[in-house]
Protein backbone atom coordinates (compact mmCIF):
# COMPACT_ATOMS: atom_id res chain seq x y z
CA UNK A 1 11.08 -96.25 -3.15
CA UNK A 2 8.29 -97.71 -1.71
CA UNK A 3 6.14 -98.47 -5.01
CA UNK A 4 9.41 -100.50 -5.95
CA UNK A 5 8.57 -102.71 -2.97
CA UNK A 6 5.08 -103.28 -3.84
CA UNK A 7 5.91 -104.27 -6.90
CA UNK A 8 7.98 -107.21 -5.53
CA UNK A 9 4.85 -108.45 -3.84
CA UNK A 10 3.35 -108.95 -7.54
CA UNK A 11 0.14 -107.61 -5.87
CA UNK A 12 -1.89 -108.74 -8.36
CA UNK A 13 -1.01 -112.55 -7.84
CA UNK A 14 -0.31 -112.50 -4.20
CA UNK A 15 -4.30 -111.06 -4.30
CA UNK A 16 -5.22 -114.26 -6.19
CA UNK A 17 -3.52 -116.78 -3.82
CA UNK A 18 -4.89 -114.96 -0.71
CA UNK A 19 -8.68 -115.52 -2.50
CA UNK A 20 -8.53 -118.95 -2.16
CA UNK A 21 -6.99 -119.55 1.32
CA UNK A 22 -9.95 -117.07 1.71
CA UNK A 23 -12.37 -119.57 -0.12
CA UNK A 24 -11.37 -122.69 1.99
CA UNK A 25 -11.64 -120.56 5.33
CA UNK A 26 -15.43 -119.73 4.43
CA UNK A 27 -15.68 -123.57 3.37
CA UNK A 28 -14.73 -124.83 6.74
CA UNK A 29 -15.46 -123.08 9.34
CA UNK A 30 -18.61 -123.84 12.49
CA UNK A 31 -17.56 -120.39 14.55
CA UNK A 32 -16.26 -118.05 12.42
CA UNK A 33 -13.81 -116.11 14.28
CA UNK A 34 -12.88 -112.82 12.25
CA UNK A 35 -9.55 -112.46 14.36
CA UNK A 36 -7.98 -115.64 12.56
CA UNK A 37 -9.44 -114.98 9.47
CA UNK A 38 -7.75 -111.28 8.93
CA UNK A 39 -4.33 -113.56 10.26
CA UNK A 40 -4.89 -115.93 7.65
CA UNK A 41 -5.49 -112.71 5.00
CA UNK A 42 -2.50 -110.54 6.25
CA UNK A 43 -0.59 -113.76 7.21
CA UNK A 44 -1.17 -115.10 3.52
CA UNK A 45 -0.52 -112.37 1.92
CA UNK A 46 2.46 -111.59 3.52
CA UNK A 47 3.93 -115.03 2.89
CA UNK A 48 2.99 -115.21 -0.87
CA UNK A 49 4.74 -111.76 -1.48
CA UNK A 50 7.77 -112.90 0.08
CA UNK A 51 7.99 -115.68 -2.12
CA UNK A 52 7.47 -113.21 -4.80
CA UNK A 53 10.15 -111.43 -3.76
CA UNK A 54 12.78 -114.23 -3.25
CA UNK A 55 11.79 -115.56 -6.66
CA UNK A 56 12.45 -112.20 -8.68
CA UNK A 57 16.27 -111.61 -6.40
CA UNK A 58 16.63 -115.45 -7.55
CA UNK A 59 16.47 -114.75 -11.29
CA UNK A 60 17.48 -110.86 -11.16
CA UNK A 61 19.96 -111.36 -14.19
CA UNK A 62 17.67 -113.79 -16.40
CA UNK A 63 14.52 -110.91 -15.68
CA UNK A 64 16.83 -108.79 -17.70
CA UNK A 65 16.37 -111.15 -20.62
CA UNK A 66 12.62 -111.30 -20.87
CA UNK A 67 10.53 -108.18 -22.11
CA UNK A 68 7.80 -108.92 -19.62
CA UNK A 69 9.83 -108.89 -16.53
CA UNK A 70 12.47 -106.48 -17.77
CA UNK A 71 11.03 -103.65 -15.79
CA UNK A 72 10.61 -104.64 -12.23
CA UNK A 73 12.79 -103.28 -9.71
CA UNK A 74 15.67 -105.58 -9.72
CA UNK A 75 16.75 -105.33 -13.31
CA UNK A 76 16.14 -101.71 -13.38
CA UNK A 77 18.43 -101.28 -10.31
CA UNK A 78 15.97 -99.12 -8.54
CA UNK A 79 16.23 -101.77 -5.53
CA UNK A 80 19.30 -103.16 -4.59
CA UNK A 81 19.71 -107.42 -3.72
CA UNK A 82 20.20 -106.38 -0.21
CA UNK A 83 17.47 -104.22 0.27
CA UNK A 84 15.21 -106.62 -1.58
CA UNK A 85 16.34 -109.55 0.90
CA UNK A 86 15.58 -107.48 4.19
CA UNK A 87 12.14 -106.92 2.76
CA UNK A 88 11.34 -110.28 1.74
CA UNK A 89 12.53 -111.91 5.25
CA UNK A 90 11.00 -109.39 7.03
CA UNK A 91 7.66 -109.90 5.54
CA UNK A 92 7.82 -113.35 5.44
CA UNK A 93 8.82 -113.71 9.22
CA UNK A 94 5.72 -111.42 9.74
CA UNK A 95 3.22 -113.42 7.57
CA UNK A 96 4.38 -116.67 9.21
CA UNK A 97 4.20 -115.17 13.21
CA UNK A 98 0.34 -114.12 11.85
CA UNK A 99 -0.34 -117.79 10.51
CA UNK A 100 0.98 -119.13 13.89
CA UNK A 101 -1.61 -117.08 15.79
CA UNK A 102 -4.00 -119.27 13.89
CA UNK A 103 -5.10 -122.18 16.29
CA UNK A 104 -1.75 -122.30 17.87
CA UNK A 105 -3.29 -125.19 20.56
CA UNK A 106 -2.78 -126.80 17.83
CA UNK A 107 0.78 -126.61 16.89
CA UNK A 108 3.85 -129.14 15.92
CA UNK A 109 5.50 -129.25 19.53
CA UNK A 110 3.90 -126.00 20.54
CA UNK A 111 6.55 -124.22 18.38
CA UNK A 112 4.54 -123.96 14.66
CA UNK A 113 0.34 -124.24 14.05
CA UNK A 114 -0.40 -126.13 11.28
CA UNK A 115 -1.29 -122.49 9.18
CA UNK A 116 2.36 -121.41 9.87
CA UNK A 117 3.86 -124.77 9.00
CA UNK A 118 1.80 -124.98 5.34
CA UNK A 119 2.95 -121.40 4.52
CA UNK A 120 6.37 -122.24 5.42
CA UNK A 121 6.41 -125.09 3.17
CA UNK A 122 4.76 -122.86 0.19
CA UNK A 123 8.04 -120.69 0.50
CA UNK A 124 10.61 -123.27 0.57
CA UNK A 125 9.14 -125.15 -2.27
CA UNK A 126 8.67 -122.21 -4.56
CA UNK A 127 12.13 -120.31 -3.67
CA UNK A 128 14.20 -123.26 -2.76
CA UNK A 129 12.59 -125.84 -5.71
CA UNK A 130 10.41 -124.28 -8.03
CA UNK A 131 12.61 -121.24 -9.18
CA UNK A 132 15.66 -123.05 -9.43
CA UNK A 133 14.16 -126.32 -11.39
CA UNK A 134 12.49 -123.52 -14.11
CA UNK A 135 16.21 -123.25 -15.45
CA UNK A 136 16.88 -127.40 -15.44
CA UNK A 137 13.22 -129.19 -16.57
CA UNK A 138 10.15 -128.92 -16.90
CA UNK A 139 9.28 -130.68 -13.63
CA UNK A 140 9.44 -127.11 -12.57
CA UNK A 141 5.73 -127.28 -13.46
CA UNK A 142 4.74 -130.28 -10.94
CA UNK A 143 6.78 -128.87 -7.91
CA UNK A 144 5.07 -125.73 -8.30
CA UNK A 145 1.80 -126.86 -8.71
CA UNK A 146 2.38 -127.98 -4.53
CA UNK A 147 2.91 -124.32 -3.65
CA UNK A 148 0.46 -123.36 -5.97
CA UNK A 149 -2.25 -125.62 -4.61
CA UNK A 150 -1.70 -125.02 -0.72
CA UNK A 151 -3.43 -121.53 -0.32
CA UNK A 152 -7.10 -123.17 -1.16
CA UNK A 153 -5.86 -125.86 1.74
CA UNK A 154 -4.38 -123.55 3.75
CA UNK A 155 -7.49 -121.72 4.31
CA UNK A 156 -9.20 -125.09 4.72
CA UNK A 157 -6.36 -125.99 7.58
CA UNK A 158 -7.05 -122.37 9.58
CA UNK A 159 -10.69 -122.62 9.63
CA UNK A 160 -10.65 -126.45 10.88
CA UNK A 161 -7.11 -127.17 12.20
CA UNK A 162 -7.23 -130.51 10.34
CA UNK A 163 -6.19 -132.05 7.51
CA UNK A 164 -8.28 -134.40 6.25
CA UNK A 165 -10.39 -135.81 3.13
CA UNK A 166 -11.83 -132.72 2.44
CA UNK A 167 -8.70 -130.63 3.08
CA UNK A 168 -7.14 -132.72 0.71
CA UNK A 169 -9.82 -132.08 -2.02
CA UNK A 170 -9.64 -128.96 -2.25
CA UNK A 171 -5.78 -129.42 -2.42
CA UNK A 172 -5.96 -131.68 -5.21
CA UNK A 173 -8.33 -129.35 -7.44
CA UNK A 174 -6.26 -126.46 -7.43
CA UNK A 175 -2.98 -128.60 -7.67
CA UNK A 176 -4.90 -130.44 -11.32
CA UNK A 177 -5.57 -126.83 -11.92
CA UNK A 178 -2.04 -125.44 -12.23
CA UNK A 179 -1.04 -127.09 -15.33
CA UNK A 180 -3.43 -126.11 -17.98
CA UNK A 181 -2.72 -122.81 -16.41
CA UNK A 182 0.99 -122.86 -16.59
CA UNK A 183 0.75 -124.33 -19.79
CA UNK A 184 -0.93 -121.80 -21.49
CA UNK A 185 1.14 -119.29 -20.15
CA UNK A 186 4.58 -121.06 -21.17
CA UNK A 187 2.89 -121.49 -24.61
CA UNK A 188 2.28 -118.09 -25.14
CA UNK A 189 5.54 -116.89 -23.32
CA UNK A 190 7.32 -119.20 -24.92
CA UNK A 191 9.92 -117.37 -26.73
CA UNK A 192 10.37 -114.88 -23.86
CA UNK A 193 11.34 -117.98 -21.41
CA UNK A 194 13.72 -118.98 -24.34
CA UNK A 195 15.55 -115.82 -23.87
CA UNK A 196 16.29 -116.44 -20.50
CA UNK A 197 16.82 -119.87 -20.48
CA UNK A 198 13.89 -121.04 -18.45
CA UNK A 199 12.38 -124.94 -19.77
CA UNK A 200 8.87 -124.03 -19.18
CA UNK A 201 6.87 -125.86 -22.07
CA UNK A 202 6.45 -129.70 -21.93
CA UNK A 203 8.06 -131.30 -24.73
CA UNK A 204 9.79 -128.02 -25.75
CA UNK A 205 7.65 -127.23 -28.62
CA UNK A 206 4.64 -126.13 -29.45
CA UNK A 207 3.36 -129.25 -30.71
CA UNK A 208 -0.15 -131.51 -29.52
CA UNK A 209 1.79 -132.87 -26.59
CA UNK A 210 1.29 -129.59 -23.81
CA UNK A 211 -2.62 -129.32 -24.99
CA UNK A 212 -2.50 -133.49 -24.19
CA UNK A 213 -1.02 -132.93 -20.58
CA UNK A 214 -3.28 -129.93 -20.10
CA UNK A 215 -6.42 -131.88 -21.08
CA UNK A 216 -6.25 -135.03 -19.29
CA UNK A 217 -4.64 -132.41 -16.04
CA UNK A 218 -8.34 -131.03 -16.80
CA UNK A 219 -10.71 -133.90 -16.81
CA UNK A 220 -8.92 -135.18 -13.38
CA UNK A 221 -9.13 -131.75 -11.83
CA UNK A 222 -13.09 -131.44 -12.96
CA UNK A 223 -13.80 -135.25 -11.50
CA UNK A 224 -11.83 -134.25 -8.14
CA UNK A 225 -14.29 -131.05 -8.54
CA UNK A 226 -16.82 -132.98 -8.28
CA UNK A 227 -16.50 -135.58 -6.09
CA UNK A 228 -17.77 -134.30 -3.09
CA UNK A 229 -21.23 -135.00 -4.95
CA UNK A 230 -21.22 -138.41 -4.95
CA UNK A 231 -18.31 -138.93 -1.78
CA UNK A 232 -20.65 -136.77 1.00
CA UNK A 233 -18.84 -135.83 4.01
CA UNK A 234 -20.10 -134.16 6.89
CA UNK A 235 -17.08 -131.26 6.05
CA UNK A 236 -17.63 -131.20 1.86
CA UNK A 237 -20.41 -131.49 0.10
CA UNK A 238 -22.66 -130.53 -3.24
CA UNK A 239 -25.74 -129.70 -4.24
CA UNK A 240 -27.59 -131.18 -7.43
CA UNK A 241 -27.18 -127.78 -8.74
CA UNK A 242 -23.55 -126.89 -7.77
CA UNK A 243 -22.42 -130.61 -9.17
CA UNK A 244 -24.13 -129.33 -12.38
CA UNK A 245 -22.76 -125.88 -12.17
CA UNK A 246 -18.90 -127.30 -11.37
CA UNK A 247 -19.47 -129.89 -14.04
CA UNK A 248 -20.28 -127.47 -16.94
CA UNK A 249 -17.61 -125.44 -15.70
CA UNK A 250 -15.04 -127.71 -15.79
CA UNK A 251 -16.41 -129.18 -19.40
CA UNK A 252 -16.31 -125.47 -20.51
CA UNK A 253 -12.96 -125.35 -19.76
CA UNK A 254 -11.34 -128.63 -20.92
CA UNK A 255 -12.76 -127.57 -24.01
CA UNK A 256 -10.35 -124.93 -23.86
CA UNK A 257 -7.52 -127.27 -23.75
CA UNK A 258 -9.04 -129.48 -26.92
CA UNK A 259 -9.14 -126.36 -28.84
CA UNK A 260 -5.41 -125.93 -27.98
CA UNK A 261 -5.05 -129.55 -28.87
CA UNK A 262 -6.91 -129.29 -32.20
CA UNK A 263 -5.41 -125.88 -33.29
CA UNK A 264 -1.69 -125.47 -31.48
CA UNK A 265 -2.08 -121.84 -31.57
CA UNK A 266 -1.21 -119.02 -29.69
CA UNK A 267 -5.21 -117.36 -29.95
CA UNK A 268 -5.96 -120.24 -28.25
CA UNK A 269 -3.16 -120.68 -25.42
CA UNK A 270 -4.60 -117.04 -24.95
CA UNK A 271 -8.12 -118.25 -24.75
CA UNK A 272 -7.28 -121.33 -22.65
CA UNK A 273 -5.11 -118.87 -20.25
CA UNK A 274 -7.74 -116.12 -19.93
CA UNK A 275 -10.12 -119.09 -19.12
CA UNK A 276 -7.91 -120.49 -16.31
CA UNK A 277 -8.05 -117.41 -14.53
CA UNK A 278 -11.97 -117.46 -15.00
CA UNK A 279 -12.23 -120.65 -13.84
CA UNK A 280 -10.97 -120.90 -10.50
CA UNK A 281 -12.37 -118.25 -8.89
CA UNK A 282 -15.88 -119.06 -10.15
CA UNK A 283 -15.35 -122.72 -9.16
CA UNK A 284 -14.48 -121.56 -5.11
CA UNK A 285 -17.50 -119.23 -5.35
CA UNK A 286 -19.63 -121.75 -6.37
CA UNK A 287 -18.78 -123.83 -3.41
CA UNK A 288 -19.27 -121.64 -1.00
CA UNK A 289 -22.59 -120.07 -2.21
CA UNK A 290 -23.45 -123.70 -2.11
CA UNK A 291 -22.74 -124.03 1.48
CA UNK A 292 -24.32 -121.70 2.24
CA UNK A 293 -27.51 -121.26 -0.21
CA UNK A 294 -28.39 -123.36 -2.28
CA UNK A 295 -28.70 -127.60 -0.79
CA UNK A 296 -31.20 -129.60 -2.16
């Protein structure tokens, strides 16, 4: 029973999210304070996996449809709707009460800190907008680049209880991020989200006009990337050698997205896919090996 529950989490992408509220703590913190950062890791964790959760009791019957998702819990019956709810409120209530431990001098009216009231967002918009627009338009995609996008904030948000320029950098990169990303997953899962009735690739088709979005989504996330370069802030900054590192990352990978332009494949929605989960990750550690090793 209880490996049934894990797998609601989707462990493997609640790890991913938690990374880069991870990433933006290390990037803004002056004391750091190892309490609020295992809050913000439990706390984040917690709150991504109930969102999981929600998402997969919210399309139960269309999971049937699709090969991929045809085997998780819900459409195997091994976990009722019921049982699934209790577990995703309960988690989520926890994950939320650990994010409000988080600078709570801080907080909306003393009730919510500003940790608690950015994960509590992330849920809403993914369960409450996100799931239910994947059935109606592709505008799915924007709304749930905002969810997507608030962990690497988040993180940001705990370490420095503001939100500021820099907070809203990091926002922005992850948020430019999500397309290519979700585009070359509905590309290659295209048929499968046909089966269930989900409107997850621009234009329908898998003509030039996804690669299009997902380039030019690319070249504004790598200038955002870079910006903190030539836009210095006492909170975000680069290096020479990070701006050149970020910048040949980012070129790397737009080059994905021409390739999916050029060729309208599925080797290369694979490639460009693969490449979006390389690319993150390697972008956040950048930054913070930058903070703290490598300024010229």
């Amino acid at each position: 029973m209880l490996k049934y529950f894990f797998q609601l989490l989707k462990f493997r992408l609640s790890i991913t999210v938690v990374f880069s509220a991870m990433i933006g703590y290390l990037l803004g913190f002056d004391d750091f304070i190892w309490r609020d950062f295992i809050y913000l890791t439990i706390g984040g964790f917690l709150v991504t996996g109930s969102a999981n959760a929600f998402n997969q009791i919210l399309e139960k019957d269309k999971d049937k449809l699709m090969k991929r998702t045809s085997i998780r819990p819900l459409p195997q019956n091994k976990l009722s709707v019921f049982q699934a709810s209790v577990f995703a409120t309960l988690i989520g209530c926890i994950g939320l009460f650990l994010l409000n431990q988080i600078n709570p001098e801080g907080s909306f009216y003393g009730i919510m800190s500003k940790s608690s009231f950015f994960g509590l967002i992330s849920i809403l918009l993914y369960v409450l907008s996100y799931t239910p627009l994947k059935r109606l338009s592709t505008i799915s995609i924007f709304v749930g680049a905002i969810p997507g996008a608030i962990p690497f904030l988040l993180g940001y948000v705990a370490a420095t209880d503001d939100f500021g320029i820099a907070a809203g950098t990091l926002f922005a990169i992850q948020f430019f991020w999500q397309f290519p990303h979700f585009i070359a997953i509905a590309w290659v899962q295209h048929e499968d989200y046909k089966k269930a009735g989900f409107k997850m690739l621009f234009g329908g088709k898998k003509n030039k006009y996804p690669p299009l979005i997902s380039i030019v989504t690319s070249i504004f996330m790598v200038g955002i990337s870079v910006t903190p370069f030539f836009c210095k802030t006492s909170q975000l900054t680069l290096s020479t050698y990070s701006f050149i590192l970020i910048l040949l990352l980012g070129i790397w990978f737009t080059y994905k997205s021409i390739l999916l332009y050029q060729n309208t494949d599925d080797l290369s929605a694979r490639k460009l896919m693969i490449s979006s989960f390389l690319y993150l990750p390697v972008m956040q550690i950048i930054y913070v090996i930058d903070r703290f090793i490598f300024k010229i």
